[in-house]
Protein backbone atom coordinates (compact mmCIF):
# COMPACT_ATOMS: atom_id res chain seq x y z
CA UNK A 1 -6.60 5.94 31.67
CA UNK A 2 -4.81 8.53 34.36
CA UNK A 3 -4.13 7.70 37.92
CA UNK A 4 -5.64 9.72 40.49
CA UNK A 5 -3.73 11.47 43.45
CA UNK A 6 -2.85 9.63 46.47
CA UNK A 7 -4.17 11.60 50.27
CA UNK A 8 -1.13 13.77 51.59
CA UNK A 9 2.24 11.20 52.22
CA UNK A 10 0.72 7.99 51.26
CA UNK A 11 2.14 6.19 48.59
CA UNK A 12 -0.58 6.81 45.25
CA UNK A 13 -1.83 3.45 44.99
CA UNK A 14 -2.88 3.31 48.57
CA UNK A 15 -6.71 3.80 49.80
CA UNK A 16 -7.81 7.53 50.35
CA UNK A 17 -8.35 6.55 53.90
CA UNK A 18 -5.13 4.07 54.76
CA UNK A 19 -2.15 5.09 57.03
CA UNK A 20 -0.09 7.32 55.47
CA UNK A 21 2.47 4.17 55.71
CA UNK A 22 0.12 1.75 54.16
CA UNK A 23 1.26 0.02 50.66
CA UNK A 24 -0.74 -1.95 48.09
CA UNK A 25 1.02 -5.28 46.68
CA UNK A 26 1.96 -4.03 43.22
CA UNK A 27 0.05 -5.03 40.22
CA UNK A 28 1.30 -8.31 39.37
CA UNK A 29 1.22 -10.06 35.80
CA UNK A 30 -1.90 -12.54 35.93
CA UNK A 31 -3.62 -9.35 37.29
CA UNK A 32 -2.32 -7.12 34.37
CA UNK A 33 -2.92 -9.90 31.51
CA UNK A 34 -7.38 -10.20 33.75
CA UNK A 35 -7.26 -6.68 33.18
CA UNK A 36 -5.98 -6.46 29.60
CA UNK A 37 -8.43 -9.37 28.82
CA UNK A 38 -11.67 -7.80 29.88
CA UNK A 39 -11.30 -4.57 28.05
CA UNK A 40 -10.31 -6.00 25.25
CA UNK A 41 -13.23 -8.30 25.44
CA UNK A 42 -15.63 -5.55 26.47
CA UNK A 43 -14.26 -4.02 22.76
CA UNK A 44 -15.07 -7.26 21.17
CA UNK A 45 -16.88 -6.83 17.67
CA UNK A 46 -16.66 -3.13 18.35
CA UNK A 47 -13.18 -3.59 16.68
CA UNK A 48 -14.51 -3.08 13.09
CA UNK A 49 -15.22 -0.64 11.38
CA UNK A 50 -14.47 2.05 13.54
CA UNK A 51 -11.09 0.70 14.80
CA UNK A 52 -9.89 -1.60 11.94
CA UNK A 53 -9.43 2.00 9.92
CA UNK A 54 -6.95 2.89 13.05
CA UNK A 55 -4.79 -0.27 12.38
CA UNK A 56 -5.13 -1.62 8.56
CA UNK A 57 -2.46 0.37 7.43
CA UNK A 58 0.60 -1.05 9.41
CA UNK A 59 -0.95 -4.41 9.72
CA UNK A 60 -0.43 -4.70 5.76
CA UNK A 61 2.80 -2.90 6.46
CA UNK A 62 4.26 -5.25 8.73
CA UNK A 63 3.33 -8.73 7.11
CA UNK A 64 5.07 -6.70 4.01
CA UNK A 65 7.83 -6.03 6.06
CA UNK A 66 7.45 -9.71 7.08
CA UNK A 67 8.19 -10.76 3.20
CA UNK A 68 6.14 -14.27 3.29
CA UNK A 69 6.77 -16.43 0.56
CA UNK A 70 4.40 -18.78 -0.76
CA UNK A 71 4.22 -22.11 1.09
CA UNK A 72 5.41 -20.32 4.24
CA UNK A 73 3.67 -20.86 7.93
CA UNK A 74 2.18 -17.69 9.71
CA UNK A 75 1.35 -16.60 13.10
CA UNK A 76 -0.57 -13.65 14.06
CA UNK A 77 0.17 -12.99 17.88
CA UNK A 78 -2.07 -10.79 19.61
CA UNK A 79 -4.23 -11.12 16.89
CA UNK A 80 -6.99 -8.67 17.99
CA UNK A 81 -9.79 -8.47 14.61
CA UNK A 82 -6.73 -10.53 12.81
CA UNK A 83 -5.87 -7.85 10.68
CA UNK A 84 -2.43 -9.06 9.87
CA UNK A 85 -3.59 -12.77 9.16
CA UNK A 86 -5.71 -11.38 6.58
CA UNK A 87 -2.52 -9.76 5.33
CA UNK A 88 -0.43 -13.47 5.50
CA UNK A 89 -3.16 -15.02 3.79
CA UNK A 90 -3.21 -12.95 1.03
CA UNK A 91 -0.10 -14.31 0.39
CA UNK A 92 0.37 -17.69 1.52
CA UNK A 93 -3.30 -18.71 1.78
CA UNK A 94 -5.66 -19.38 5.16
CA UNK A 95 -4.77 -22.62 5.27
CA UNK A 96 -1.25 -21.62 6.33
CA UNK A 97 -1.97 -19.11 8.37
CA UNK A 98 -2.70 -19.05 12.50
CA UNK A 99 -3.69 -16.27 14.71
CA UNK A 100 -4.27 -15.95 18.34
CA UNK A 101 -4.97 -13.82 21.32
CA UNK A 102 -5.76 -13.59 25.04
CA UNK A 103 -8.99 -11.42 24.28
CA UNK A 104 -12.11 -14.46 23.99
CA UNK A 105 -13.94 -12.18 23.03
CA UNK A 106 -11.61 -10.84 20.15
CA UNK A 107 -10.98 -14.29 18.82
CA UNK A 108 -14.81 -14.93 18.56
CA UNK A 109 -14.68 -11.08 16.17
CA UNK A 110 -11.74 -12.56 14.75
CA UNK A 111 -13.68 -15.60 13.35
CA UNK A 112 -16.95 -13.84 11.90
CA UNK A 113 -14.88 -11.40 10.20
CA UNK A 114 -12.81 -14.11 8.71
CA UNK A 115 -15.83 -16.12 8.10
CA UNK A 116 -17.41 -13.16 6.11
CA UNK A 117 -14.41 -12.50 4.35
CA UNK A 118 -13.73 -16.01 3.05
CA UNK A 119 -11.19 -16.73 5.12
CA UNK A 120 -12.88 -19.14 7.58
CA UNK A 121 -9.57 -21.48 7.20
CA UNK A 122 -7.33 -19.67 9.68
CA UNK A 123 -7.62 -20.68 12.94
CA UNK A 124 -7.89 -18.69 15.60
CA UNK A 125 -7.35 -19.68 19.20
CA UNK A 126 -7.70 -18.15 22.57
CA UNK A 127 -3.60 -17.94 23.73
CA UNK A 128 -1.75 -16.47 25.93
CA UNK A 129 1.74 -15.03 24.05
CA UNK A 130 3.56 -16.19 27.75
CA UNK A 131 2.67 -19.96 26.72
CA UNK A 132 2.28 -20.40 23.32
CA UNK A 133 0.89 -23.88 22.85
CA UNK A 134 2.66 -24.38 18.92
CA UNK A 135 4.91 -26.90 19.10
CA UNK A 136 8.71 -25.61 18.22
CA UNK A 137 9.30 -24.57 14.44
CA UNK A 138 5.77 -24.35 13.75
CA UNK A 139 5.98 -21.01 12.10
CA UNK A 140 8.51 -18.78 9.25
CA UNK A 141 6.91 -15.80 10.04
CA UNK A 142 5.39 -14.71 13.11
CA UNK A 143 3.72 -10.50 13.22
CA UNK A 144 2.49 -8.86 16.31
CA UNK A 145 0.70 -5.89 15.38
CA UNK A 146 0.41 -3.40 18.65
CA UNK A 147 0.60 -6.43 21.37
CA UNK A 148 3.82 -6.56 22.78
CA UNK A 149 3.61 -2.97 24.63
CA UNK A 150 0.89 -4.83 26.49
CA UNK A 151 2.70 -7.44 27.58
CA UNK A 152 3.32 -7.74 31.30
CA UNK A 153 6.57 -9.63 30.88
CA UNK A 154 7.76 -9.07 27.27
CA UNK A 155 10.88 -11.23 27.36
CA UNK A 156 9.03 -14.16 27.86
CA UNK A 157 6.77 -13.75 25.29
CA UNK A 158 9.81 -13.32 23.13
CA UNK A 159 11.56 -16.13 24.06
CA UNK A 160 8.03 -18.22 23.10
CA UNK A 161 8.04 -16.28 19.83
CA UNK A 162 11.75 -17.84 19.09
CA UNK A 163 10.50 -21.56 20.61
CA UNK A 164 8.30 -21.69 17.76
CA UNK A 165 9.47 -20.03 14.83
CA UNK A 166 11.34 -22.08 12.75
CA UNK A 167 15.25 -21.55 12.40
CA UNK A 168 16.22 -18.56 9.85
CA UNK A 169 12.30 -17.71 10.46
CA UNK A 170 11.51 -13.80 11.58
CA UNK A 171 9.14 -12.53 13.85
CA UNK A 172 7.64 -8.69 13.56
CA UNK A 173 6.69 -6.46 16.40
CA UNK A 174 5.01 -2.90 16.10
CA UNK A 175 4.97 0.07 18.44
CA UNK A 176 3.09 3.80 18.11
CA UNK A 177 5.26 6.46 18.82
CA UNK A 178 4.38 9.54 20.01
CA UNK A 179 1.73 11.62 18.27
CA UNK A 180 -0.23 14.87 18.23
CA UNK A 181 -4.12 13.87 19.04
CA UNK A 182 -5.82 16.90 20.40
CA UNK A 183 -9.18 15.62 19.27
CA UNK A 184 -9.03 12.21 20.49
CA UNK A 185 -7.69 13.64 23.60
CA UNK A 186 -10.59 16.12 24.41
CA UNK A 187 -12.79 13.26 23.73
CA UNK A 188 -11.33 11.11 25.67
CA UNK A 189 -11.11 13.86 28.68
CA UNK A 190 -14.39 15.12 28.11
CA UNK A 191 -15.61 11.11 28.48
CA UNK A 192 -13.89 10.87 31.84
CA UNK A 193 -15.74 13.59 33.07
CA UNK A 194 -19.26 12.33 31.96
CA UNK A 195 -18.75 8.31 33.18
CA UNK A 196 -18.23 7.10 36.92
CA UNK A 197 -15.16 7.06 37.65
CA UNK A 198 -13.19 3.55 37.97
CA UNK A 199 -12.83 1.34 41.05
CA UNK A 200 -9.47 1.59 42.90
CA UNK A 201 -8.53 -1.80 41.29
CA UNK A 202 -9.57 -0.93 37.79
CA UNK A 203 -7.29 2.28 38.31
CA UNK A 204 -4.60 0.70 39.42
CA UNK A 205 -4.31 -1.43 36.83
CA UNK A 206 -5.01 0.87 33.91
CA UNK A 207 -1.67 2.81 35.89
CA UNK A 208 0.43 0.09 35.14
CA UNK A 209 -0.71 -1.05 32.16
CA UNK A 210 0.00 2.97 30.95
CA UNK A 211 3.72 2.54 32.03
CA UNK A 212 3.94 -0.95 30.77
CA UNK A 213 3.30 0.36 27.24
CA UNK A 214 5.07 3.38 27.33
CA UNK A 215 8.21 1.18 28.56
CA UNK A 216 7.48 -0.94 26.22
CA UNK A 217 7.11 1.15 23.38
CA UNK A 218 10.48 2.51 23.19
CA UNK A 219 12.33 1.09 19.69
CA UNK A 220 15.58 0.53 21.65
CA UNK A 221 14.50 -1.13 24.70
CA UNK A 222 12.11 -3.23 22.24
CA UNK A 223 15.23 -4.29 20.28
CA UNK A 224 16.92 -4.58 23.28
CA UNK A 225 14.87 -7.41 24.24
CA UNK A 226 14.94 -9.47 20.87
CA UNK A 227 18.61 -9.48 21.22
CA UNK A 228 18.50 -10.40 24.69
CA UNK A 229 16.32 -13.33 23.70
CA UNK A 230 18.07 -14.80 20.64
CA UNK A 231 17.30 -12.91 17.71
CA UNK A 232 19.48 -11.75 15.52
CA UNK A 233 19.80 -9.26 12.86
CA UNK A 234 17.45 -6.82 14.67
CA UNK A 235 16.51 -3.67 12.90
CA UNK A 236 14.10 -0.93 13.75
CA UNK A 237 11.89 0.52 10.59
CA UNK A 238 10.17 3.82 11.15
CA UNK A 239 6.71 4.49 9.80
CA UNK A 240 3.75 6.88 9.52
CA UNK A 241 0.48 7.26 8.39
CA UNK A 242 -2.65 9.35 8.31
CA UNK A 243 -5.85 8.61 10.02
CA UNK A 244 -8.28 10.79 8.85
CA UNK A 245 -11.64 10.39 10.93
CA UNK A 246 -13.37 12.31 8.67
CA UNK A 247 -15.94 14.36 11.38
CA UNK A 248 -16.71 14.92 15.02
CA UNK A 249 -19.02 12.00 15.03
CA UNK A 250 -16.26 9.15 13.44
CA UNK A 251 -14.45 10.39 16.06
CA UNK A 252 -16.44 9.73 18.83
CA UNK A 253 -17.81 6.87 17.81
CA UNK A 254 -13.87 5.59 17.45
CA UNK A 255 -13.17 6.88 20.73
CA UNK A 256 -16.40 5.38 22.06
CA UNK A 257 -15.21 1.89 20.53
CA UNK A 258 -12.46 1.75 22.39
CA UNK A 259 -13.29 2.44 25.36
CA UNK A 260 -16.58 0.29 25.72
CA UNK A 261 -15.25 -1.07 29.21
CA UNK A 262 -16.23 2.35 31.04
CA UNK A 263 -19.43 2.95 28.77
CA UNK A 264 -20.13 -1.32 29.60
CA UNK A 265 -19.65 0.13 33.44
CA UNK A 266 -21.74 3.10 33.46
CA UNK A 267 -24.82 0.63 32.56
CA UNK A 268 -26.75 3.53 30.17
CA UNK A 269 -29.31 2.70 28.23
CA UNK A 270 -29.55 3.27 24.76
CA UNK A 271 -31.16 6.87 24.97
CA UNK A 272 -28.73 7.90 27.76
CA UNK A 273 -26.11 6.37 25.05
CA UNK A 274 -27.16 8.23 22.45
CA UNK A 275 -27.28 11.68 24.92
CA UNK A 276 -23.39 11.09 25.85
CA UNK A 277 -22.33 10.63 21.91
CA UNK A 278 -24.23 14.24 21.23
CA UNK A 279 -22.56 15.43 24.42
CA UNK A 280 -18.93 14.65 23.09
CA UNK A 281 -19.25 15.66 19.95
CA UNK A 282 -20.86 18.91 20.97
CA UNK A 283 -16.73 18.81 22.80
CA UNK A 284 -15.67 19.49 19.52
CA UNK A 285 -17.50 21.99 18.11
CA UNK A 286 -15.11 24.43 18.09
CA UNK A 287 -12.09 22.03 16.92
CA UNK A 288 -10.31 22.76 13.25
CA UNK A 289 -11.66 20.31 10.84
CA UNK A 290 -7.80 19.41 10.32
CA UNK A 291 -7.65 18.07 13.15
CA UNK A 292 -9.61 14.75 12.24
CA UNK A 293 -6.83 13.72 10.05
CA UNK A 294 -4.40 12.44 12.50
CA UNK A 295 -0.30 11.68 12.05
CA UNK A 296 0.41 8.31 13.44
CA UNK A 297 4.26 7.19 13.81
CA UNK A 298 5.14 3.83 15.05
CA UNK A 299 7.96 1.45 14.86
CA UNK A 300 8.02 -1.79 13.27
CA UNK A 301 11.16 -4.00 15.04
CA UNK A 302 12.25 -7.13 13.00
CA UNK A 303 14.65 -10.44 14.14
CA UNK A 304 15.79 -13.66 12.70
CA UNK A 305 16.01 -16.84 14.43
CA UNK A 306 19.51 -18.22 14.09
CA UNK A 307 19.78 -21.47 11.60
């Protein structure tokens, strides 16, 4: 989501028609965590299978990373379609393994997709990561696959993260890093062209939530803040892998996916639906096929509780 220009000397966030000395309160966390809520509920079962090819790969990574032994407890914070749950219970079983998130309407994907995979033994609960409700030392392993750069306040979340892992447990947090995407970019641009554009709240906080994951996507500043609240033995691990979205129309229909909060606000029906998806792929008719296979980097940041 971009911000939009601010009238000649007024601060950006301010109405096109305030003073030119007029400032909006700044975008505070309940706000942020409303905004992150709705558009990740507006996503919902959308998740899967267009996204769940995006993220599979370094959920699997990271409860690998993780090394759960058998008998061990698992948490799955900021769970989204509880990809790395599935990847805990693999190992340790369902009936070890908890997952949660702030998205109601990505728990309730959560649980038919671990319903139809078997797995109907995890719970998953609607949670915020500020206030986990586990009681202290309820998990060895705890994974957050692609959560915390959404956080609002990050160092609380961590310092809930350490309340309930159990001591010598670790706790696993990933991060993309920067990436070519010229194809997912002209979709996305092309999209923002086609749908009304957001209301001056909506843009605001899609603004900060932008710089809240960019600032909190950076491996040092991310291990930065597990030191700062109690972990030790902090390590950054690089990865990469390849998304390869096959054709124009996997593409779009990712892209589309993900961003079913505008396409929700434009209110088309299903033939004016169907006229936008020809529309954006007809965006990338002149794109190399390479380009659909996509070079993702990310970090994955480990930390121990202290015994």
């Amino acid at each position: 989501m971009t911000d939009t220009p601010g009238t000649a000397n007024a601060p950006a966030d301010a109405p096109a028609d305030a003073p030119a000395n007029a400032r909006r309160a700044p975008i505070g966390a309940r706000q942020l965590k409303a905004f992150v809520r709705d558009d990740y509920d507006a996503v919902g079962p959308l998740w899967e299978p267009w996204l769940g090819r995006y993220f599979r790969f370094p959920a699997e990574r990271l409860a690998a990373d993780l090394r759960p032994r058998a008998g061990q407890r698992c948490l799955d914070l900021a769970c989204g379609s509880a990809l790395v749950a599935r990847a805990f219970a693999r190992v340790v079983g369902p009936g070890l393994v908890r997952a949660c998130d702030l998205s109601p309407g990505q728990v309730e994907a959560a649980r038919s997709l671990l319903a139809a995979a078997g797995l109907a033994g995890i719970e998953v609960r609607v949670m915020d990561a500020e206030r986990l409700a586990y009681p202290p030392g309820s998990f060895d392993r705890v994974g957050c696959g692609f959560g915390i750069n959404h956080f609002p306040r990050p160092a609380s979340a961590l310092r809930g993260v350490l309340r309930v892992l159990a001591p010598g447990g670790w706790a696993g947090f990933t991060a993309w890093g920067p990436a070519a995407a010229e194809a997912r970019e002209r979709v996305e641009q092309r999209l923002a062209e086609l749908l009304p554009p957001p209301d001056d709240d909506e843009r605001r906080c899609g603004a900060a939530l932008d710089r809240a994951v960019a600032r909190n996507s950076r491996p040092a500043h991310l291990a930065a803040l597990l030191e700062r609240a109690g972990f030790i033995r902090v390590a950054i691990r690089r990865h990469a892998f390849v998304v390869d979205f096959v054709d124009a129309g996997t593409l779009v229909d990712t892209v589309l996916a993900r961003e079913a909060r505008a396409v929700q606000r434009a209110g088309l029906d299903a033939p004016a639906r169907e006229e936008l998806r020809k529309n954006l792929i007809e965006s990338l008719a002149s794109l190399d096929p390479r380009a659909y296979r996509v070079r993702r980097p990310y970090v994955t940041i480990l930390g121990t509780k202290p015994r």
